[in-house]
Protein backbone atom coordinates (compact mmCIF):
# COMPACT_ATOMS: atom_id res chain seq x y z
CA UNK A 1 5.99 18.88 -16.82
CA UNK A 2 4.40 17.50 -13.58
CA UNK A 3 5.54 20.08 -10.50
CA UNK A 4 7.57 18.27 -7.85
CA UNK A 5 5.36 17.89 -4.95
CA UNK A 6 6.91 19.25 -1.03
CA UNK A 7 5.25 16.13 0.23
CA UNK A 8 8.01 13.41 0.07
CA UNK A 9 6.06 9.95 1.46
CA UNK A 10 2.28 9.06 0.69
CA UNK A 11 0.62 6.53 2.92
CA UNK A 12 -2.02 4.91 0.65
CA UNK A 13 -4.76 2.85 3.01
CA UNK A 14 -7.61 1.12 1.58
CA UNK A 15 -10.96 0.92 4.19
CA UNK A 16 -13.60 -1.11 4.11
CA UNK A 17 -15.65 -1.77 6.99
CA UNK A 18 -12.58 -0.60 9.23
CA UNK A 19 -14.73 1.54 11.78
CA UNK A 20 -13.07 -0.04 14.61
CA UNK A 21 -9.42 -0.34 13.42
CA UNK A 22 -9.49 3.21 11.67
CA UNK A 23 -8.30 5.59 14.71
CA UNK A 24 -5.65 3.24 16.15
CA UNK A 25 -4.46 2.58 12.63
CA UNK A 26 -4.26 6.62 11.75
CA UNK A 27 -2.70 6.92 15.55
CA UNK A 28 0.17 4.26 14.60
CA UNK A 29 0.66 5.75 11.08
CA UNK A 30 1.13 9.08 12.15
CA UNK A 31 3.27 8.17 15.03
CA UNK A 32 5.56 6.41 12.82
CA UNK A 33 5.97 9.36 9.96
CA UNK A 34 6.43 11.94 12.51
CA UNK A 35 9.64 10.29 13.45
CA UNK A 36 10.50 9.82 10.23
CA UNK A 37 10.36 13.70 10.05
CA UNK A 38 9.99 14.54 6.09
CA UNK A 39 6.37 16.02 5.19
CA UNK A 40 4.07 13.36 4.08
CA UNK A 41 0.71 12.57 4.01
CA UNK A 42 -1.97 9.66 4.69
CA UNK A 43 -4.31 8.78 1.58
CA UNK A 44 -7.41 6.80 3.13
CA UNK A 45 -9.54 5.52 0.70
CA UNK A 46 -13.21 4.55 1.97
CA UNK A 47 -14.29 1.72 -0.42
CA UNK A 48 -18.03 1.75 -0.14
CA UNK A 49 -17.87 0.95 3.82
CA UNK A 50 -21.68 0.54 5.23
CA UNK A 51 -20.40 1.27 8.95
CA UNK A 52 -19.43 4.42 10.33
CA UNK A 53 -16.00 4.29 8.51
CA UNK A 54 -16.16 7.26 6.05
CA UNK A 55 -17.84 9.32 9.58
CA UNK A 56 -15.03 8.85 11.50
CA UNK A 57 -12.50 9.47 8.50
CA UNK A 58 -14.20 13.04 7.87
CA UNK A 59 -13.86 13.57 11.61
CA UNK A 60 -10.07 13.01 11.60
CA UNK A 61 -9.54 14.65 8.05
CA UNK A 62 -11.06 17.89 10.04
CA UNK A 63 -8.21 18.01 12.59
CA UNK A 64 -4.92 16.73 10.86
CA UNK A 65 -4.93 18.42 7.33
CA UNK A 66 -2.17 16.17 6.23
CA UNK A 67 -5.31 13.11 6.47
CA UNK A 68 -6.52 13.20 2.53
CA UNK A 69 -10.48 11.24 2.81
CA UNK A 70 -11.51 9.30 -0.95
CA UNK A 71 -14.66 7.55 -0.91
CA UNK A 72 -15.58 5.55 -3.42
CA UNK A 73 -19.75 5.63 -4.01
CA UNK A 74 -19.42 1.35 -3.95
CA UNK A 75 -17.71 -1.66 -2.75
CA UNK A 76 -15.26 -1.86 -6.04
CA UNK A 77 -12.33 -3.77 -4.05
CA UNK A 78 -8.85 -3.58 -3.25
CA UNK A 79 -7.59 -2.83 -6.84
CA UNK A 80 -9.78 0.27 -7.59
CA UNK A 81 -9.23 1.81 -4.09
CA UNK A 82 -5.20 1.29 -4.36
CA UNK A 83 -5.78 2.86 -8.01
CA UNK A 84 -7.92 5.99 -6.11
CA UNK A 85 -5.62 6.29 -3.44
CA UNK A 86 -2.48 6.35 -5.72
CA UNK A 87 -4.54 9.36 -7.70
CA UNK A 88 -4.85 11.15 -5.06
CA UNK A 89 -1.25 10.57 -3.72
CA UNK A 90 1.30 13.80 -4.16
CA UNK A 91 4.43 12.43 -2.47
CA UNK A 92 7.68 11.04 -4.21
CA UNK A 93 7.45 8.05 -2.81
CA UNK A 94 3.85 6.27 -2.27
CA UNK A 95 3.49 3.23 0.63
CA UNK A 96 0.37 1.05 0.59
CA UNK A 97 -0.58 -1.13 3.38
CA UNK A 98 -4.25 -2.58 4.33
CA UNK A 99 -6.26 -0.98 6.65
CA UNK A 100 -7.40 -3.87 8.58
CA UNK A 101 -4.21 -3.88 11.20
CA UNK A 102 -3.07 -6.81 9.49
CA UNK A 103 -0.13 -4.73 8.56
CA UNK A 104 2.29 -2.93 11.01
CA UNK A 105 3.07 0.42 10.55
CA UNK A 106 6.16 0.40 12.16
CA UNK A 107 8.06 -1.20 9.29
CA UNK A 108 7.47 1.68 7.12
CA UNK A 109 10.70 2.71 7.74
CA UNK A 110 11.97 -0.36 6.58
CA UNK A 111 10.15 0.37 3.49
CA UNK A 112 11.77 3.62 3.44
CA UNK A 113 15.61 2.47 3.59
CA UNK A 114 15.33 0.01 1.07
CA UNK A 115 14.08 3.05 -1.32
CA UNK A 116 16.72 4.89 -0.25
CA UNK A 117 19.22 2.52 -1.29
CA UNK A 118 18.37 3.21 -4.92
CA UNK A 119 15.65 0.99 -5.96
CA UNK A 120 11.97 1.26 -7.62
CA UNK A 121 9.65 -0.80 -6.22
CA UNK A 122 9.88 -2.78 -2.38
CA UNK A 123 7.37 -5.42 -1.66
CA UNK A 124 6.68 -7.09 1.87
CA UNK A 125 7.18 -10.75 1.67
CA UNK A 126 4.47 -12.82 4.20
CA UNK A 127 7.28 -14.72 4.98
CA UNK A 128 5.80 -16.68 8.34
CA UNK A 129 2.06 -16.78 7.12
CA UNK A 130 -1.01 -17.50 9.53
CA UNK A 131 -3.46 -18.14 7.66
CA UNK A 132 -4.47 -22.20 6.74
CA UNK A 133 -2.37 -24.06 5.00
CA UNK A 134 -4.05 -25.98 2.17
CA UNK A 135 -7.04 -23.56 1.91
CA UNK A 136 -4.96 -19.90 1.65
CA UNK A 137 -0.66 -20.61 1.77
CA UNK A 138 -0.74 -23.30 -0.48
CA UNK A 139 -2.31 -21.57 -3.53
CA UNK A 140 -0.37 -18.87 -2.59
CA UNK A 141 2.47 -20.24 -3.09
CA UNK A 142 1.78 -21.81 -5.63
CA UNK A 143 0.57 -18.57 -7.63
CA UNK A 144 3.61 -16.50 -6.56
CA UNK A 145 5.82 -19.38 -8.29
CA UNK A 146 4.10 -19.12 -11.22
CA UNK A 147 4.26 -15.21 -11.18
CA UNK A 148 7.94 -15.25 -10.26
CA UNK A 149 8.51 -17.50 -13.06
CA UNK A 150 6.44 -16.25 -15.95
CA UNK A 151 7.87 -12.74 -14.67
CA UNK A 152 11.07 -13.05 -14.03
CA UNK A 153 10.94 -11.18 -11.22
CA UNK A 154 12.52 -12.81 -8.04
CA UNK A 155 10.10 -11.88 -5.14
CA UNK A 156 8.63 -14.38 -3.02
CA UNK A 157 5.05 -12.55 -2.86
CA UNK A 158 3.07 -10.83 -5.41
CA UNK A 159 -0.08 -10.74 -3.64
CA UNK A 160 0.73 -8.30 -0.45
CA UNK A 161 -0.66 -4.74 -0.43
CA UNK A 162 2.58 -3.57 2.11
CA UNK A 163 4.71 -2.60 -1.03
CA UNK A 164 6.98 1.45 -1.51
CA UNK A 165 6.88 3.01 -5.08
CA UNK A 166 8.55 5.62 -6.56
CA UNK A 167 6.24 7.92 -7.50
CA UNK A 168 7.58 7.30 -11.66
CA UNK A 169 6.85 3.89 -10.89
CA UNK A 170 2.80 4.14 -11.04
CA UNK A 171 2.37 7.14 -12.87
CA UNK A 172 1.66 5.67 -16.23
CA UNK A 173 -0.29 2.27 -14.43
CA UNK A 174 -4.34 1.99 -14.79
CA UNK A 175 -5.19 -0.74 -12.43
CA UNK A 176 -8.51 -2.54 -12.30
CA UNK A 177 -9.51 -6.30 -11.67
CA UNK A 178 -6.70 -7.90 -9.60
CA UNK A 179 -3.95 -6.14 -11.49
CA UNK A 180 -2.07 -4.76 -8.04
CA UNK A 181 -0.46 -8.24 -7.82
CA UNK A 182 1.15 -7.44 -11.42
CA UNK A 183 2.43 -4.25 -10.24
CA UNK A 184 5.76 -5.95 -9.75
CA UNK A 185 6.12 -7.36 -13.52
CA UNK A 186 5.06 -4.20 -15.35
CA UNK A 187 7.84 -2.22 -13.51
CA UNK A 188 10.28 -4.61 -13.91
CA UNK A 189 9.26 -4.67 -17.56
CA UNK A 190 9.95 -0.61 -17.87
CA UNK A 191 12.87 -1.03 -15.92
CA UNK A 192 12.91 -0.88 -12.42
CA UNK A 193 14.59 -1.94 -9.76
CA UNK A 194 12.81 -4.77 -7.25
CA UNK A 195 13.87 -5.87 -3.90
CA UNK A 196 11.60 -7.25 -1.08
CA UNK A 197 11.67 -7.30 2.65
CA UNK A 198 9.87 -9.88 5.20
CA UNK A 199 7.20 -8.59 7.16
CA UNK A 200 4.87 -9.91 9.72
CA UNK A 201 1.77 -11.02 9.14
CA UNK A 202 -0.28 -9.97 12.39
């Protein structure tokens, strides 16, 4: 039997390229767990960056212990790192968000509540979108439909990193390819319970 982990929240952040945005990013993150107050920790996973991403991560990882550094030896993409980060995660319940700043930290406790009010999975739903219409929302759209649909789970948006886990949730889940958007429909098909929260979309 697995031993229960002290470390109630993971923060799981793929990097790539994300020299600039990584300090104010860990700055934010940190802010926002310390007044949450349980122990946690932050899971950065450095997927193949060619800038001085994985640098400044090792810097940081020296002075806050509860900073955990992955890098993975290429570019494998969002999947793979998620799937690394979620490896290397010990808390009960594990948070992903992108580490590009396109994602605010401050709705993690958001995340949080909706957890707390007894379900499985919680995914951030892109409700006001900015990116182009025909070339990125549209086919979006379109895709999450067809998801929802052939799913039967009743989210609005499969494709967003910003989702909370239980920690049962992904233990027996091998991702690779673009399976993170099917996280949703493989635990809905072992039983858990979805709900989904808007979120901005800086």
């Amino acid at each position: 039997m697995e031993k229960e982990s002290a470390i109630q929240y993971s923060i799981v952040i793929p990097l790539f390229n994300e020299e600039d945005n990584l300090r104010p990013l860990y700055m934010k993150v940190v802010e926002i767990m310390n007044a949450v107050g349980s122990p946690y920790q932050v899971v950065f996973v450095d997927d193949g960056s060619s800038d001085g991403t994985y640098a400044l991560l090792r810097e940081i990882c020296t002075n806050d212990s509860r900073v955990v550094a992955v890098r993975l030896r290429r570019n494998f993409g969002q999947t793979t790192a998620l799937q690394a980060g979620f490896d290397n995660a010990e808390g009960q319940v594990i948070i992903s968000l992108d580490g590009d700043l396109q994602h605010d930290p401050a709705e993690i406790p958001r995340f949080i509540a909706k957890i707390n009010e007894g379900y499985d999975l919680v995914s951030g739903w892109r409700a006001k979108r900015i990116d182009t219409w025909l070339t990125r929302r549209l086919p979006s759209r379109i895709a999450n439909w067809i998801m929802a649909k052939l799913s039967g789970v009743d989210i609005h948006d499969f494709g967003t990193t910003f989702k909370a886990y239980r920690r049962e949730v992904l233990q027996h889940m091998r991702l690779y390819g673009e399976h993170h958007r099917f996280i949703p429909a493989l635990a809905s098909s072992s039983g858990a319970r979805i709900d989904e929260i808007p979120i901005k979309n800086i």
